[in-house]
N, C-alpha and C. Protein backbone atom coordinates (compact mmCIF):
# COMPACT_ATOMS: atom_id res chain seq x y z
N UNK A 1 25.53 -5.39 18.50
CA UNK A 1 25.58 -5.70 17.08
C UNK A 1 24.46 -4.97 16.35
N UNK A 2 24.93 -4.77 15.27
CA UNK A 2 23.57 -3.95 14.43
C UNK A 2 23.17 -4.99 13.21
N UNK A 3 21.64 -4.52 13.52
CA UNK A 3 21.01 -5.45 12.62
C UNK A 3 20.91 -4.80 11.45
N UNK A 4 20.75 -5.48 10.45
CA UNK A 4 20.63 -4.94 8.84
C UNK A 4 18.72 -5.41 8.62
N UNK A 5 18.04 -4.07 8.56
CA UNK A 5 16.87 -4.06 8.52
C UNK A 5 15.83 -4.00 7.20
N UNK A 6 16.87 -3.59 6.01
CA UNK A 6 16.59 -3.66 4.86
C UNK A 6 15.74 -4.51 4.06
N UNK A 7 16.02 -5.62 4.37
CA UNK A 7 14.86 -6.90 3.99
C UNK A 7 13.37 -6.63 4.53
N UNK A 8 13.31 -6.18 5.76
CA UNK A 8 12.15 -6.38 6.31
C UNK A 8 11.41 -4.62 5.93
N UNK A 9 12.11 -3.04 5.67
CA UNK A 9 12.19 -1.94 4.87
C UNK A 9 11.51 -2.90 3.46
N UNK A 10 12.09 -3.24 2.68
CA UNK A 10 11.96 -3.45 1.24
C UNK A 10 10.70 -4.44 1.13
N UNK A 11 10.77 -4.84 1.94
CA UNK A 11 9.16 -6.18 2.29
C UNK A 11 8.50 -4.95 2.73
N UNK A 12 8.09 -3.87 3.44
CA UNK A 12 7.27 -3.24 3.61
C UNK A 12 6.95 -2.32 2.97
N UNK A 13 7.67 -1.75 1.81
CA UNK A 13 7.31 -0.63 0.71
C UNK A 13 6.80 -1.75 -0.68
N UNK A 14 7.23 -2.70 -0.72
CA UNK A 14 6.43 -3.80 -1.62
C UNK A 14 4.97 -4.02 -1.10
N UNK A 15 4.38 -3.42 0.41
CA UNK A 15 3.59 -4.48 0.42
C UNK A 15 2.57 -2.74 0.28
N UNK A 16 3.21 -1.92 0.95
CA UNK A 16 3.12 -0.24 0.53
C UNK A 16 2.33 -0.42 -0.82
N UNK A 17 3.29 -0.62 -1.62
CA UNK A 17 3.38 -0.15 -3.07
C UNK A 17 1.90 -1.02 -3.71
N UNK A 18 1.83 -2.59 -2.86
CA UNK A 18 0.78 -3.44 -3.70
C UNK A 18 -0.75 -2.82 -3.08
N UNK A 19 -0.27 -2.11 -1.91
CA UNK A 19 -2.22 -1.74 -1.39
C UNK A 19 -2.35 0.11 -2.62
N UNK A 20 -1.09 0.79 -2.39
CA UNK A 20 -1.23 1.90 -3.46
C UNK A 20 -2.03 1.30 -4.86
N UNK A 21 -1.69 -0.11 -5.48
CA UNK A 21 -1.65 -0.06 -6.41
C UNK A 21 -3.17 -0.97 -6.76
N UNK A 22 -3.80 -1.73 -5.29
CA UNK A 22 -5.21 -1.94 -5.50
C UNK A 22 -5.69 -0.99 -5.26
N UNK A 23 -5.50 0.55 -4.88
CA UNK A 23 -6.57 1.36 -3.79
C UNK A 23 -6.89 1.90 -5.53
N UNK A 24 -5.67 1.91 -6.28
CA UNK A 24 -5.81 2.82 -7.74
C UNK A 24 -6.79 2.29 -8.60
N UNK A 25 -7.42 0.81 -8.64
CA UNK A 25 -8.29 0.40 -8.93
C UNK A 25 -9.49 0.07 -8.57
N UNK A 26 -9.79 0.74 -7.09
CA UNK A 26 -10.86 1.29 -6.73
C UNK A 26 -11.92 2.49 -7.22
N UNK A 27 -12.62 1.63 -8.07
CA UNK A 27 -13.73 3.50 -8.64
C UNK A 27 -14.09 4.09 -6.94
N UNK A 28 -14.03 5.15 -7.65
CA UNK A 28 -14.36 6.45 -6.42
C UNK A 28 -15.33 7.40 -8.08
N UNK A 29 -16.03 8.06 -7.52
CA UNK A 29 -17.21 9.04 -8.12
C UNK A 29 -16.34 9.59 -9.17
N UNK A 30 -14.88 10.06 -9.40
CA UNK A 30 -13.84 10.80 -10.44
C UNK A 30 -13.51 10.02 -11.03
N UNK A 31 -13.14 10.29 -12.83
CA UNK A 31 -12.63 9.28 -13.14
C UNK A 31 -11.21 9.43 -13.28
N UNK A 32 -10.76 8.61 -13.13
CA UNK A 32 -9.30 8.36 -13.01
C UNK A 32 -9.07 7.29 -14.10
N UNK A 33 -7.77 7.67 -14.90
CA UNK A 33 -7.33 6.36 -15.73
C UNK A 33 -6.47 4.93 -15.38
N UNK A 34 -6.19 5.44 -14.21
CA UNK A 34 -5.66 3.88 -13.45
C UNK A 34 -6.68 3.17 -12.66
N UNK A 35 -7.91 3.59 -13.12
CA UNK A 35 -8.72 2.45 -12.76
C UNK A 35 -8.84 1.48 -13.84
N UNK A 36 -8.60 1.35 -14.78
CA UNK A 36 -8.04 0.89 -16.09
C UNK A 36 -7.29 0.18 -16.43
N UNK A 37 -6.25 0.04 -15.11
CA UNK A 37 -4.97 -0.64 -15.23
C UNK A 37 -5.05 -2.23 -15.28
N UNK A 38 -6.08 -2.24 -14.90
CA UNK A 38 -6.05 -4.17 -14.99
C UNK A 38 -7.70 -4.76 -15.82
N UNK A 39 -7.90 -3.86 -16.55
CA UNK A 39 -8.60 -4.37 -17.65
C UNK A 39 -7.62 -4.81 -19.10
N UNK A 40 -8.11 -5.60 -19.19
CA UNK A 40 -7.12 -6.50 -20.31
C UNK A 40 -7.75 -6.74 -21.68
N UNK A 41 -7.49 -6.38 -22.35
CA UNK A 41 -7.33 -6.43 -24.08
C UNK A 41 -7.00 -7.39 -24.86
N UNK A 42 -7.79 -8.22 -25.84
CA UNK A 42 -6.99 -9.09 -26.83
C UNK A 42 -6.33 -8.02 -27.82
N UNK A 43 -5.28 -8.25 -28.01
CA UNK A 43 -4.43 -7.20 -28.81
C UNK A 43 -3.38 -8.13 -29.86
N UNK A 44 -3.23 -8.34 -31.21
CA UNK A 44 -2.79 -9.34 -32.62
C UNK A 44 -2.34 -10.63 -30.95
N UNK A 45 -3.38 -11.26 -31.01
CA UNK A 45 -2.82 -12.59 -30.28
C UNK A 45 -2.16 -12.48 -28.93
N UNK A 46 -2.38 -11.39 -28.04
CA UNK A 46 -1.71 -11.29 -26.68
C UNK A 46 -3.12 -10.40 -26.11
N UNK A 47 -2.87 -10.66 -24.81
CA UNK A 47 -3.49 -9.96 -23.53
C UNK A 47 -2.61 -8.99 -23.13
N UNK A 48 -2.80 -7.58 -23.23
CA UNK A 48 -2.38 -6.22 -22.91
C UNK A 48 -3.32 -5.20 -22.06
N UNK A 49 -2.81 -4.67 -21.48
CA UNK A 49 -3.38 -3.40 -20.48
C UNK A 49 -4.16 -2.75 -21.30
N UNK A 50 -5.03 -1.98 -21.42
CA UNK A 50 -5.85 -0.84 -22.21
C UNK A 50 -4.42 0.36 -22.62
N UNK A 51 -4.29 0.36 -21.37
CA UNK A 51 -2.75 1.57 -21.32
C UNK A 51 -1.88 1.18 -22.26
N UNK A 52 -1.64 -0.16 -22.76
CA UNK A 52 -0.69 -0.24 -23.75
C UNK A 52 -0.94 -0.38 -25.06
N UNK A 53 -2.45 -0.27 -25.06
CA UNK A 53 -2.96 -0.19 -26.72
C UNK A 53 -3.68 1.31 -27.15
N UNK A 54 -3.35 2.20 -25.95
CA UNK A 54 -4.47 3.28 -26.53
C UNK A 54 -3.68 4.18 -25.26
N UNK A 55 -4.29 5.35 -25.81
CA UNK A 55 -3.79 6.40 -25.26
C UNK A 55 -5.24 7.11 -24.18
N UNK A 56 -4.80 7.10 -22.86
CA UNK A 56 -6.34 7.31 -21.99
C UNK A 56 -6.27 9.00 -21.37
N UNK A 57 -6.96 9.39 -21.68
CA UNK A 57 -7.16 11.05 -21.14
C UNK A 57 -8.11 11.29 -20.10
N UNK A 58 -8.46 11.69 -19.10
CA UNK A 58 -9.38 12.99 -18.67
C UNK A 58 -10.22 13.83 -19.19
N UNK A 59 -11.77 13.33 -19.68
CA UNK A 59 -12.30 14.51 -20.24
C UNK A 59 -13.48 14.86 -19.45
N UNK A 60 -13.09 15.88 -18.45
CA UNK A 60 -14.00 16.50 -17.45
C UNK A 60 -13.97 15.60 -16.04
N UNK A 61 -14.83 15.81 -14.88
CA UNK A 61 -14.35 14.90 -13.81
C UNK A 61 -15.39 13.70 -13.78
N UNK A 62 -16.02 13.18 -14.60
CA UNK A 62 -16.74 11.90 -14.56
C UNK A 62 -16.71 10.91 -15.90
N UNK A 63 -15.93 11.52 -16.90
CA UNK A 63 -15.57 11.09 -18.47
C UNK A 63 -13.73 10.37 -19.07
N UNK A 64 -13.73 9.46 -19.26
CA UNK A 64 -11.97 9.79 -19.86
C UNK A 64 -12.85 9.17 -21.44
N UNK A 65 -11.29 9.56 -22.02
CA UNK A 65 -11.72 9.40 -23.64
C UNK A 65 -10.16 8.43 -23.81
N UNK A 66 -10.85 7.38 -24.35
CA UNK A 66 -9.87 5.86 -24.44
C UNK A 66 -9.38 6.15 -26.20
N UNK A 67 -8.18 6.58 -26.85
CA UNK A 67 -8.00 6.49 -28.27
C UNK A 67 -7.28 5.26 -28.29
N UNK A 68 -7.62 4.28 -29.17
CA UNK A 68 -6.73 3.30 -29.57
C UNK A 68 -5.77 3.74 -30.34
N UNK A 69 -4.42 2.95 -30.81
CA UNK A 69 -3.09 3.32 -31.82
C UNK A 69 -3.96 2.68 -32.92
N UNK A 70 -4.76 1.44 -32.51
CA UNK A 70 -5.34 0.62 -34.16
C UNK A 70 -7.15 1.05 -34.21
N UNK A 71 -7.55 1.71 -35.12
CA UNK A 71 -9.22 1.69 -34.40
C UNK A 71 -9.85 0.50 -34.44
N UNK A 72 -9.28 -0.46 -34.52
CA UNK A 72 -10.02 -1.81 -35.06
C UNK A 72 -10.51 -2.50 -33.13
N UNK A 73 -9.63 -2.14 -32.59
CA UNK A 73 -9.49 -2.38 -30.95
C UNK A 73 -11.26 -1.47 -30.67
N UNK A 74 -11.61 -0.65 -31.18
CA UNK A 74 -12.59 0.20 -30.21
C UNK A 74 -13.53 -0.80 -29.52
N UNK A 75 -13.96 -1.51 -30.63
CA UNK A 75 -14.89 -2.80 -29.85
C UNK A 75 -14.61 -3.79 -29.07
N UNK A 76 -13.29 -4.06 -29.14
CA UNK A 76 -12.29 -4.92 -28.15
C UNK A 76 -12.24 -4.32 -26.73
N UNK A 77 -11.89 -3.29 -27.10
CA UNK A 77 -11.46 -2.19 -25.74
C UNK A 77 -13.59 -2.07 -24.89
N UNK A 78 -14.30 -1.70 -25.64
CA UNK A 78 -15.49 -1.77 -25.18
C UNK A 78 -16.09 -2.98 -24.80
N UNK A 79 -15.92 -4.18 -24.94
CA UNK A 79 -16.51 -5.00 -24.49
C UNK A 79 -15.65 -5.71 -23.12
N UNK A 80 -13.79 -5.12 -23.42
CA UNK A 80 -13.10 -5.74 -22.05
C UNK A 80 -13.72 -4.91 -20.64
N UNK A 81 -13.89 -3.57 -20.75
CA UNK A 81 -14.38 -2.72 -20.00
C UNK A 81 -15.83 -3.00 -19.47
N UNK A 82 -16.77 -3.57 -20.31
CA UNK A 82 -17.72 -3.95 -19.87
C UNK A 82 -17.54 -5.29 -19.18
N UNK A 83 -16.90 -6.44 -19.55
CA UNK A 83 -17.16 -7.15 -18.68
C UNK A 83 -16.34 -7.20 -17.59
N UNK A 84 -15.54 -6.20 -16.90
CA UNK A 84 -14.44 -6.21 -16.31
C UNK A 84 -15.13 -5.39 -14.91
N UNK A 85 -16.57 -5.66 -15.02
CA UNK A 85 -17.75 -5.37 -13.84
C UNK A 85 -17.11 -4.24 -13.04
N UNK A 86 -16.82 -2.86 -13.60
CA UNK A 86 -16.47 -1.70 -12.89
C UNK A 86 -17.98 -0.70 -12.86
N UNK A 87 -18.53 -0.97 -13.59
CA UNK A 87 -19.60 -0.35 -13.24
C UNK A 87 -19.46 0.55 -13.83
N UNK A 88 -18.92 1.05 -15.22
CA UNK A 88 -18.40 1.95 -15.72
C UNK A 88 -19.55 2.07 -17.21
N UNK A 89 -20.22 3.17 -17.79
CA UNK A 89 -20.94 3.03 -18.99
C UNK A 89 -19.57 3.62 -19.78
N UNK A 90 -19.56 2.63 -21.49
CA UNK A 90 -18.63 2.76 -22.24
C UNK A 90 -19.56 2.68 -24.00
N UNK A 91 -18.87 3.78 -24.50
CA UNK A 91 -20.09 3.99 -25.40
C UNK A 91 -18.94 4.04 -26.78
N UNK A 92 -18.77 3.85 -28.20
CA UNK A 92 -17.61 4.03 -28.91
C UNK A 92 -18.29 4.97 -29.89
N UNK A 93 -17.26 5.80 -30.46
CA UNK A 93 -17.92 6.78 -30.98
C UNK A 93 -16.58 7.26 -32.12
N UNK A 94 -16.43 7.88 -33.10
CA UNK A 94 -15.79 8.30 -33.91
C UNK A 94 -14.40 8.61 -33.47
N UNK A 95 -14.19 8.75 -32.74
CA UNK A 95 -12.65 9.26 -31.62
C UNK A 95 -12.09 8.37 -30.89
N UNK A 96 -12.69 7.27 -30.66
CA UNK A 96 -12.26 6.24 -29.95
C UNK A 96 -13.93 5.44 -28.68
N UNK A 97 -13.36 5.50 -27.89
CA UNK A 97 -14.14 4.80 -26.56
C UNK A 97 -14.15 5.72 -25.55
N UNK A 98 -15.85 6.44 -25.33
CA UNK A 98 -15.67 6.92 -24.17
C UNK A 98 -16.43 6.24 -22.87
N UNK A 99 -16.03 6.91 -21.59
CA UNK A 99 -16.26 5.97 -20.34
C UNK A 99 -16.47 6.78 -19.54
N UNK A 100 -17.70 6.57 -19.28
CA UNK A 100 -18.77 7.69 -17.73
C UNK A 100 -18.66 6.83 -17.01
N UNK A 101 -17.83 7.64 -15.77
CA UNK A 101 -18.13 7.16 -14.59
C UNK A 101 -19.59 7.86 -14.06
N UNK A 102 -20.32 6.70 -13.82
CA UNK A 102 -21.70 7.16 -12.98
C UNK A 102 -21.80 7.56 -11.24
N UNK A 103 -22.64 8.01 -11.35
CA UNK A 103 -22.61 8.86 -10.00
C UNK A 103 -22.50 7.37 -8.76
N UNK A 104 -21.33 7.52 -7.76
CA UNK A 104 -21.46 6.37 -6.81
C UNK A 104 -22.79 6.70 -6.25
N UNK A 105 -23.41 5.18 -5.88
CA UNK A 105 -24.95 5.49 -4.77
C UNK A 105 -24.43 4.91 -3.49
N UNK A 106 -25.08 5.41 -2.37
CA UNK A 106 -24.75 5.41 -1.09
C UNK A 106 -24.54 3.78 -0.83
N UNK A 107 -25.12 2.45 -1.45
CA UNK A 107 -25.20 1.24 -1.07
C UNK A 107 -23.52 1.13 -1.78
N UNK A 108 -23.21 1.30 -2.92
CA UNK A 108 -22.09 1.33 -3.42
C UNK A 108 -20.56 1.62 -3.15
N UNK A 109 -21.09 3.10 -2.76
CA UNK A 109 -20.01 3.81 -2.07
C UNK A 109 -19.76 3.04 -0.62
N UNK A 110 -20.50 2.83 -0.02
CA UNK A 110 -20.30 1.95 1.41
C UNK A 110 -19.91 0.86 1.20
N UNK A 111 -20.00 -0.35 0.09
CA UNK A 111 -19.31 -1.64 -0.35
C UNK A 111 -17.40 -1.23 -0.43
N UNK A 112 -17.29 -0.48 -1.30
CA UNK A 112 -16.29 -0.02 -1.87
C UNK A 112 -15.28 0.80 -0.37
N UNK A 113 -15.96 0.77 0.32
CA UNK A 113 -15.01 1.63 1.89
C UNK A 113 -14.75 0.10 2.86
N UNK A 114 -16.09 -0.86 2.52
CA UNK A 114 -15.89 -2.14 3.27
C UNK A 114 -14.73 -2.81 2.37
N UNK A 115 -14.67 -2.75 1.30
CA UNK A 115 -13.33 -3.59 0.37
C UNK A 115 -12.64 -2.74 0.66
N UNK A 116 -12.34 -1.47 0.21
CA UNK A 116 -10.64 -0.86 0.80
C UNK A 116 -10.02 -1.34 2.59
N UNK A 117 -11.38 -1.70 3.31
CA UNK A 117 -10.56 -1.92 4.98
C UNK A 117 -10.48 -3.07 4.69
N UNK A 118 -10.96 -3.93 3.53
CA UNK A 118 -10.35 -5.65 3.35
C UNK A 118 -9.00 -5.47 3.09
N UNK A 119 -8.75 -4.77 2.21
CA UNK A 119 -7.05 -4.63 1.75
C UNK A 119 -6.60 -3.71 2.33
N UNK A 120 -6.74 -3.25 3.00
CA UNK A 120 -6.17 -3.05 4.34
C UNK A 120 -5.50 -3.29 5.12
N UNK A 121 -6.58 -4.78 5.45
CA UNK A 121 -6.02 -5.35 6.70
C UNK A 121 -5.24 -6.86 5.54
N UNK A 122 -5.53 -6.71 4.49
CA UNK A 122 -4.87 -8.13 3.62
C UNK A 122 -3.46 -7.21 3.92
N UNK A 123 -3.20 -6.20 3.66
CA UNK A 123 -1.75 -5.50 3.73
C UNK A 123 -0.94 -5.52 5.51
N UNK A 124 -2.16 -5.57 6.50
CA UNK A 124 -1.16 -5.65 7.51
C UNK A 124 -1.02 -7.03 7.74
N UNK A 125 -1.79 -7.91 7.57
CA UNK A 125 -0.97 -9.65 7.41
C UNK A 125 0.14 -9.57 7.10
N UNK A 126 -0.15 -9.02 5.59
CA UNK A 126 1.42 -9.34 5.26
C UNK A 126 2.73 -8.59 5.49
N UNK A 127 2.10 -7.05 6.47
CA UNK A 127 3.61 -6.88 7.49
C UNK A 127 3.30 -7.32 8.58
N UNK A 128 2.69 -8.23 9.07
CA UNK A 128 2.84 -8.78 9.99
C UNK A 128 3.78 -10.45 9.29
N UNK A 129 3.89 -10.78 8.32
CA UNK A 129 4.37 -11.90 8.23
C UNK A 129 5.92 -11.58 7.73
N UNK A 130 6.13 -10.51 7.20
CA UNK A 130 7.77 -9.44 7.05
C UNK A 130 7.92 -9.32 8.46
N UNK A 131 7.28 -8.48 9.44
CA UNK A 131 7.29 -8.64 11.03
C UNK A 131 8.31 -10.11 11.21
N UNK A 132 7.37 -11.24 11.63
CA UNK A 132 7.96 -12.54 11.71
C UNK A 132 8.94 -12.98 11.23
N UNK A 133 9.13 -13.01 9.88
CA UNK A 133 10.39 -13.22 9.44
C UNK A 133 11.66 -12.98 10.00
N UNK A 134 11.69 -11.42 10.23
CA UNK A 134 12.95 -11.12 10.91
C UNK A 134 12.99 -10.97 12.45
N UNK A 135 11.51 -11.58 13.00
CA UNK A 135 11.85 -11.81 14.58
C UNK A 135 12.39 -12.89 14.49
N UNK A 136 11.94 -13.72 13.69
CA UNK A 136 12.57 -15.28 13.97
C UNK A 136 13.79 -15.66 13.55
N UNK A 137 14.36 -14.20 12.53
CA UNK A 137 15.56 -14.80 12.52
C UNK A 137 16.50 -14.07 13.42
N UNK A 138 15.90 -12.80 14.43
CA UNK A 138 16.85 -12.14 15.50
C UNK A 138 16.40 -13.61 17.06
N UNK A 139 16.03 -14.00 16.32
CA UNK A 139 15.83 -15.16 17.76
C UNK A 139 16.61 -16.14 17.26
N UNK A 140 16.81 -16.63 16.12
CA UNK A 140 17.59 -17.63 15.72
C UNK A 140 19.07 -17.47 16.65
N UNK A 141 19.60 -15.81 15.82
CA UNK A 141 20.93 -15.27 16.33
C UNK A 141 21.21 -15.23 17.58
N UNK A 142 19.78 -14.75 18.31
CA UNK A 142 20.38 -14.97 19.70
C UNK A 142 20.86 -16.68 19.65
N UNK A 143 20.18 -17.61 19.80
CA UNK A 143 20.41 -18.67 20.28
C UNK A 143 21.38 -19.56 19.89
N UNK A 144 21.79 -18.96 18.24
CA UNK A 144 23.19 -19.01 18.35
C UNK A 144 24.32 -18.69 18.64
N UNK A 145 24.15 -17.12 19.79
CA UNK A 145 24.85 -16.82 20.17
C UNK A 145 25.36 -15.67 19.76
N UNK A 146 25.16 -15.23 18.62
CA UNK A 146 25.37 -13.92 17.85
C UNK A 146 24.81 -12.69 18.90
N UNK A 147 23.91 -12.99 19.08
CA UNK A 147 23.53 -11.36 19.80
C UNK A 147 23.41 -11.88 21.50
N UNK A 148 22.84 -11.17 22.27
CA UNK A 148 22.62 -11.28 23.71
C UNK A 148 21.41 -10.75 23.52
N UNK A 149 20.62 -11.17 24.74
CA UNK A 149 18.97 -11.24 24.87
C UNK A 149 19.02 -9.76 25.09
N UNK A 150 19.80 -8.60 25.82
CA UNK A 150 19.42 -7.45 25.59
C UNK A 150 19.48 -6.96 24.22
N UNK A 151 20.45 -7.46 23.27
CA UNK A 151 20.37 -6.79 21.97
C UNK A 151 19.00 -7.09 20.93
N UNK A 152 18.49 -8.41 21.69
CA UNK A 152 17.41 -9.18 20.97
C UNK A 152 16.34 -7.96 21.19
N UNK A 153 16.30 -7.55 22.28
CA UNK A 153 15.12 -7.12 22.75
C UNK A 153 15.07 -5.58 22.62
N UNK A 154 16.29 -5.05 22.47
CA UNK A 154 16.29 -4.16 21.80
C UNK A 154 16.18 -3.63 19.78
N UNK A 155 16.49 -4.82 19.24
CA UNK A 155 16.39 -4.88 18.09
C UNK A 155 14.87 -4.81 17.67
N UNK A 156 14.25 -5.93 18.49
CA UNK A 156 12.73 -6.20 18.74
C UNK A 156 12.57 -4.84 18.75
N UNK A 157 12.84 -3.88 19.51
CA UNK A 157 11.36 -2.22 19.82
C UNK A 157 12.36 -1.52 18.21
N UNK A 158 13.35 -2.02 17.50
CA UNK A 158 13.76 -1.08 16.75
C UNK A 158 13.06 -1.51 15.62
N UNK A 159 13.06 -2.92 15.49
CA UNK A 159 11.93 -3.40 14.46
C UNK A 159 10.54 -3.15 14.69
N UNK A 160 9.72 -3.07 15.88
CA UNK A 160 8.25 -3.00 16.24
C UNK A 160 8.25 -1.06 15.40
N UNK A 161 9.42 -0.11 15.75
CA UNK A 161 8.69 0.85 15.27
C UNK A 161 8.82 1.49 13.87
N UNK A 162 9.67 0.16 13.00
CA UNK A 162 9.63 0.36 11.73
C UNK A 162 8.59 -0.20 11.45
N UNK A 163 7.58 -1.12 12.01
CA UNK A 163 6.32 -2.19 11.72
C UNK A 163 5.11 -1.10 11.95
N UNK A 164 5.87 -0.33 13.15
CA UNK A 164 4.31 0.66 13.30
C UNK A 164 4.45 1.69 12.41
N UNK A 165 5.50 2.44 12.14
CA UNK A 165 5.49 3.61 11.11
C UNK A 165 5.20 2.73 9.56
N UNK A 166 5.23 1.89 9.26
CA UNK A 166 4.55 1.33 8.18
C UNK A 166 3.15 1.02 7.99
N UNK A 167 3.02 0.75 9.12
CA UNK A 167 0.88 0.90 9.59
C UNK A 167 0.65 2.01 9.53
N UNK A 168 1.22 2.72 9.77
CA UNK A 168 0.69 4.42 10.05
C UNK A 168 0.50 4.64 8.20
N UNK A 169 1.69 4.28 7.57
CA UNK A 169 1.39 4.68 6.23
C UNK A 169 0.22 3.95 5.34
N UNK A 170 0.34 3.16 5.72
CA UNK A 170 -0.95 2.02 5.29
C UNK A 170 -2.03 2.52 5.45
N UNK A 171 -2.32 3.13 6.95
CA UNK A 171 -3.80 3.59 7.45
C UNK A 171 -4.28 5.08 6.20
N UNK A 172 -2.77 5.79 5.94
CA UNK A 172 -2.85 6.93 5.68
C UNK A 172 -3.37 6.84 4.59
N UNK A 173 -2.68 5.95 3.52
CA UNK A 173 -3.45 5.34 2.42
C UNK A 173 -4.95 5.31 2.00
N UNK A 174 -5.11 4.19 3.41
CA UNK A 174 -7.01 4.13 3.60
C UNK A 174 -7.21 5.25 3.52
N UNK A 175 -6.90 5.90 4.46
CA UNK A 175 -8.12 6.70 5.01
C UNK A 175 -7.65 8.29 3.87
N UNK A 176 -7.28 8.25 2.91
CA UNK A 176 -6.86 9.09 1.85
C UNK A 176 -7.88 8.80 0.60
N UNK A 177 -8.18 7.06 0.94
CA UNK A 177 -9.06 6.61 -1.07
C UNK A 177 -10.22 6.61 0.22
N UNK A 178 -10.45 6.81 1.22
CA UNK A 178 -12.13 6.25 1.68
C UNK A 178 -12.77 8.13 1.88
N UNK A 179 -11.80 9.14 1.87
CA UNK A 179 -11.91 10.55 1.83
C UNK A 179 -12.61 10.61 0.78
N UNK A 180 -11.68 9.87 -0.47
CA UNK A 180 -12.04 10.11 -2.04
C UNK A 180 -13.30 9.47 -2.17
N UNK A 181 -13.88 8.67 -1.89
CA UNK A 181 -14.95 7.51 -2.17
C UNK A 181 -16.10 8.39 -1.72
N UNK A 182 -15.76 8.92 -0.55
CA UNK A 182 -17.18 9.65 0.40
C UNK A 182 -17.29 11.40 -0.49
N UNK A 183 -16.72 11.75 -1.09
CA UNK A 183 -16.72 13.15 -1.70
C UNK A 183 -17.22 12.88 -2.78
């Protein structure tokens, strides 16, 4: 019998997609504008992304330049950034809000490589708990009779090496933002 592996595929590019999408809010020494992504804005009576009230650029490799759509936000946008403890200097100036990233220091840069192997390993829990899911339910089937203990156990090494080629991408991840962190 063939198993339909898709659930436990789609649980593992979700869990893919959620370490991609903390590693992006990791400062590393460049600035990048998706480190940005989860600083939050009072904007007419709602909480919004920076990204959805202003337009964020690249200016040079340690600078972006934040334009708001309203300029009334510049001081809004400067004080969410400051307390949103990135370690980021944010200064407002006639053009909008600009934002130096400062040089990482070696105590820093080494915190920031110990939190990326936290979410890391927070990401292989949780394919290890997509893992489980669908062992327990190819054990269910056996014991109801649906499969035979060789198909179990073969399903088992077909699932173990969709579990390991998903670690492999995970690691690749790490060890891609801890490259970036150390340069």
């Amino acid at each position: 019998m063939a198993y339909n592996f898709s659930e436990l595929k789609r649980g593992l590019s979700e869990v893919e997609a959620w370490l991609t999408k903390e590693y992006a809010g990791l400062r590393t020494g460049r600035a990048t504008p998706s480190i940005l992504d989860h600083v939050m804005v009072s904007s007419y009576g709602d909480m919004m992304p920076v990204n959805q009230v202003a337009s964020i650029a690249t200016e040079g490799p340690r600078n972006l330049r934040i334009v708001p759509w309203d300029n009334t936000l510049n001081k809004v946008i400067e004080k969410a950034i400051n307390d949103s403890d990135l370690g980021l200097s944010v200064s407002v100036d006639e053009k909008g809000v600009r934002v130096l990233f400062p040089e990482l220091t070696s105590e820093r840069r080494a915190g920031l490589i110990k939190l990326s192997k936290q979410k890391l390993e927070d990401a292989r829990i949780s394919v290890r708990v997509e893992r489980d899911k669908v062992w327990d339910d190819i054990q269910e089937k056996e014991k109801d009779g649906i499969l035979t203990e060789d198909e179990k156990f073969r399903l088992k090494d077909e699932m173990q090496k969709i579990v390991d080629e998903a670690g492999k991408r995970l690691q690749i991840l790490t060890d891609k933002k801890e490259l970036e962190m150390n340069s």
